[in-house]
Protein backbone atom coordinates (compact mmCIF):
# COMPACT_ATOMS: atom_id res chain seq x y z
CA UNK A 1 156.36 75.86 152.29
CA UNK A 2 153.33 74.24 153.89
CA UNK A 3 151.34 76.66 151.96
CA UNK A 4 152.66 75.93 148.63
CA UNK A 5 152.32 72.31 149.19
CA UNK A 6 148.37 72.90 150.22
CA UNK A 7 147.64 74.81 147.60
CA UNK A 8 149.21 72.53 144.90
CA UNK A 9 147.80 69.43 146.27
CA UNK A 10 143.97 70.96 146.55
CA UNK A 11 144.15 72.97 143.31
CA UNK A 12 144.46 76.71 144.69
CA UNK A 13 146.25 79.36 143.46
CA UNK A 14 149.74 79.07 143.79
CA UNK A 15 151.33 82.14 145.84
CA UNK A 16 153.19 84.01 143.34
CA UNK A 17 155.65 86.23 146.29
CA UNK A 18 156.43 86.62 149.75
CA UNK A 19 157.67 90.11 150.70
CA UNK A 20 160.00 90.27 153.19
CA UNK A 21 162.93 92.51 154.59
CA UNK A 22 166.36 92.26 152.62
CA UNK A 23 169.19 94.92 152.28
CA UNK A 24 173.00 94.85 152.10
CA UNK A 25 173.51 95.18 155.84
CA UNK A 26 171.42 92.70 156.69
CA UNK A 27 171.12 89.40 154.27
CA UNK A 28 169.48 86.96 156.89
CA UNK A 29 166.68 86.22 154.36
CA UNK A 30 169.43 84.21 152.49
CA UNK A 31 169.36 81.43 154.58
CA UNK A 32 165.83 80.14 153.66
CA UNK A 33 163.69 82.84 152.18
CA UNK A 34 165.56 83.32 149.31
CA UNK A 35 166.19 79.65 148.91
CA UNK A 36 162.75 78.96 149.09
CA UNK A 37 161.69 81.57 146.49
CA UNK A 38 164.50 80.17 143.94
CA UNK A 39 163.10 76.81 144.56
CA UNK A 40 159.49 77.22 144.68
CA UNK A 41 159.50 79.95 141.78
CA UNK A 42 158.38 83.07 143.92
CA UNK A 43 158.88 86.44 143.70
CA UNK A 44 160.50 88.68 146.28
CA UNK A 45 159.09 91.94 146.74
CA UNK A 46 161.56 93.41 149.36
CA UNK A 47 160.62 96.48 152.01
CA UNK A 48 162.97 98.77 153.59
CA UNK A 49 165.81 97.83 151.13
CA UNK A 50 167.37 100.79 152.22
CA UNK A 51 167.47 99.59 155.85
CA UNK A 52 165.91 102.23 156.95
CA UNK A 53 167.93 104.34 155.75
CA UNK A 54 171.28 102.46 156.76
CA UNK A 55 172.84 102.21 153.59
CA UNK A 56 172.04 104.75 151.57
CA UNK A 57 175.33 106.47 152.19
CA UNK A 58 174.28 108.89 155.07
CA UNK A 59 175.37 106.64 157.59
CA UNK A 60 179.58 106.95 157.36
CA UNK A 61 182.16 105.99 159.55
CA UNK A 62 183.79 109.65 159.47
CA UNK A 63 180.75 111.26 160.09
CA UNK A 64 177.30 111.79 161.34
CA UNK A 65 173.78 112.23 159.30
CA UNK A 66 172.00 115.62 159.86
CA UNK A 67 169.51 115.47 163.03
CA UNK A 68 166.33 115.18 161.02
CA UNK A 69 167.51 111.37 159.86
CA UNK A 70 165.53 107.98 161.96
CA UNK A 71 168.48 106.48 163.22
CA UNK A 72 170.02 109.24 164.71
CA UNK A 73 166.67 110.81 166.77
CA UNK A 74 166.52 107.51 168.68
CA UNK A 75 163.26 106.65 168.57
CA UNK A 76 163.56 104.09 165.52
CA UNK A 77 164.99 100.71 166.28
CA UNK A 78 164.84 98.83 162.94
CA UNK A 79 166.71 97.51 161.68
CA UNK A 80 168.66 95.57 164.11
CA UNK A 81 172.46 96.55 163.47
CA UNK A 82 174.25 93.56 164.69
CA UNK A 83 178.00 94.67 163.22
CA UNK A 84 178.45 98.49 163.19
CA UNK A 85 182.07 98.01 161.16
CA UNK A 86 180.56 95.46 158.71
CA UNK A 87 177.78 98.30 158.07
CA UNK A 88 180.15 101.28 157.85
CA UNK A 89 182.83 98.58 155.38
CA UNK A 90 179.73 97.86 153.19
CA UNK A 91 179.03 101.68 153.12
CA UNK A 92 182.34 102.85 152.12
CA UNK A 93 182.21 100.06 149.00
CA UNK A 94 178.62 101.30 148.25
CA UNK A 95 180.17 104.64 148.16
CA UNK A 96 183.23 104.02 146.16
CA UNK A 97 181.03 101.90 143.73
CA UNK A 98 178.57 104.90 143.46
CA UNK A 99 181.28 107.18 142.56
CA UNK A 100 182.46 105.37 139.82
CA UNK A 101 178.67 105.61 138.48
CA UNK A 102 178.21 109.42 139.19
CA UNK A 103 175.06 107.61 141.35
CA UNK A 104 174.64 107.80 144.97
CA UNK A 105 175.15 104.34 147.28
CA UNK A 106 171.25 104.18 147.41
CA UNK A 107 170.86 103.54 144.24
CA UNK A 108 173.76 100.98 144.21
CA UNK A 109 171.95 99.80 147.17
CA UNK A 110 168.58 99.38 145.07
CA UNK A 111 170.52 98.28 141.93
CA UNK A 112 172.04 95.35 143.85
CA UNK A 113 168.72 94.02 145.35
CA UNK A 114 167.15 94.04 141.84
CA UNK A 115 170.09 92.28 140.71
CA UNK A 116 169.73 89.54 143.52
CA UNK A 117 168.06 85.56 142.64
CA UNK A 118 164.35 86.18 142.85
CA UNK A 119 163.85 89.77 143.40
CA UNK A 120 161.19 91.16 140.97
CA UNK A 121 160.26 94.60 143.07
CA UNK A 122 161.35 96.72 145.52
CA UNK A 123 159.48 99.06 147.73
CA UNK A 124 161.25 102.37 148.90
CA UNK A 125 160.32 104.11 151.30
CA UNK A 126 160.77 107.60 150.46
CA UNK A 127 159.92 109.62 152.54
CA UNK A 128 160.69 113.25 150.11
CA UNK A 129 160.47 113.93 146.17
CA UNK A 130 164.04 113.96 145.68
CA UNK A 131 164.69 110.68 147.65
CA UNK A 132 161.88 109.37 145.33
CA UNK A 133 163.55 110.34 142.67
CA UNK A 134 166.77 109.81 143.28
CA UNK A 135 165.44 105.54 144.07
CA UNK A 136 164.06 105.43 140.34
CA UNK A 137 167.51 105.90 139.63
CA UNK A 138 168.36 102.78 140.21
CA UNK A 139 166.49 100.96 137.59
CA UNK A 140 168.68 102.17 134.83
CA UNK A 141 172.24 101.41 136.56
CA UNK A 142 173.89 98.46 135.84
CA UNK A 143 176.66 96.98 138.36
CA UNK A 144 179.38 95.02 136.96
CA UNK A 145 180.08 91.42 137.78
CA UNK A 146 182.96 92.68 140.03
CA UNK A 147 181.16 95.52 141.62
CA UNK A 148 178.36 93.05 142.57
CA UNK A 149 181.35 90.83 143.70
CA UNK A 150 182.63 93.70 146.02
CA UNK A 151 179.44 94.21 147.54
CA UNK A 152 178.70 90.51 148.28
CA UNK A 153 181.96 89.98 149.58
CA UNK A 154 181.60 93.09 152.30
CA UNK A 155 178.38 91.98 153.38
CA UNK A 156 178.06 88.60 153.40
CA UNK A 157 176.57 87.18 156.14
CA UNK A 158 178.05 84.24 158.29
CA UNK A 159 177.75 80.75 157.52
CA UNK A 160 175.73 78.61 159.81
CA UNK A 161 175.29 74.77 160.24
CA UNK A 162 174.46 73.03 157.86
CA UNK A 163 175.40 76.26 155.03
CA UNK A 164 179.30 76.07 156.35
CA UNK A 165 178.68 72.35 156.08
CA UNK A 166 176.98 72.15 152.17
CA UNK A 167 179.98 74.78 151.09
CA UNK A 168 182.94 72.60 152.14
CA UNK A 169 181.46 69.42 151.45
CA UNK A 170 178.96 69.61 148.54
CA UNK A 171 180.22 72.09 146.15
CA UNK A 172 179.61 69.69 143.68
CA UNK A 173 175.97 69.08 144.07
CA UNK A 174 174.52 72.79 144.88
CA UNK A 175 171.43 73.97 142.48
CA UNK A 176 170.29 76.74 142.26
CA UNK A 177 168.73 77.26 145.43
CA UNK A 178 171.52 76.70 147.48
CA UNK A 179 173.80 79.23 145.48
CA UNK A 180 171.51 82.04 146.25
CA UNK A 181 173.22 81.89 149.64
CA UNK A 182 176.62 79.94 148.82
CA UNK A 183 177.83 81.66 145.28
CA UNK A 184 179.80 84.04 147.22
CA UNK A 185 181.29 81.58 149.95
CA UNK A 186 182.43 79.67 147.31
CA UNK A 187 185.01 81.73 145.41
């Protein structure tokens, strides 16, 4: 923010994005950096919106990924998984969702994040030809209003003070900004 204001008041080139780290399992960024981008017209070029590899459907509840995969070799420790059953409940919606679509759940993955306030680009990280090509995929699938509801509901984060505060309170007087972390707490 201080940056923005600096740059406006001396006549410099306005930043145009931040990039930062945002993924169904973990939404964090909603508290302020996607705020901020809503109100301050940025763009949000998102890495790892896979999660490393978290939800791209590998990662079940009834099963284990093949040995080859990050997370499973031990060695890779981002991201943070702070709720193992809220990961595995978003997966099994990404899943079901991605069935419906004849897609897989990283492309629903992908398709959500471009969907999301802000986002302009995404940067995969694949890591093979087929995983590369299997991520385009998800520029040319559309999620409906209540598949996007499905997944915001299952991985919502947690309201903190003053967000718990603003939804119970202010419903009336939210813009735009404040919705990019609210919409969903408010149904």
């Amino acid at each position: 923010m201080k940056a923005l204001a600096v740059s406006d008041a001396r006549g410099y080139e306005r930043f145009a994005s931040q990039q930062i780290y945002y993924s169904l399992e973990a939404r964090d960024a909603e508290y302020e950096l996607v705020p901020l981008a809503v109100d301050q017209g940025l763009g949000i070029l998102v890495w790892s919106p896979l999660a490393g590899g978290l939800v791209s459907g590998k990662y079940r509840r009834s099963g284990s990924p093949s040995a080859g995969t990050r997370q499973v070799s031990g060695t890779w420790q981002e991201p943070p998984v702070r709720d193992q059953e809220k990961l595995y409940d978003t997966v099994e919606v990404l899943v079901d969702i991605a069935s419906s679509h004849g897609a897989t759940s990283a492309q629903v993955a992908l398709a959500w994040l471009l969907g999301r306030p802000a986002v302009t680009s995404l940067i995969v990280g694949a890591r093979t030809d087929e995983q590369l090509t299997d991520n385009l995929g998800a520029a040319s699938l559309t999620l409906s209003d209540d598949e996007r509801g499905a997944l915001d509901k299952v991985s919502a984060p947690d309201l903190v003070y003053p967000y718990w505060h603003q939804a119970n309170t202010a419903r009336d007087r939210l813009g735009a900004a404040d919705l990019a972390l609210l919409g969903q707490h408010l149904d």
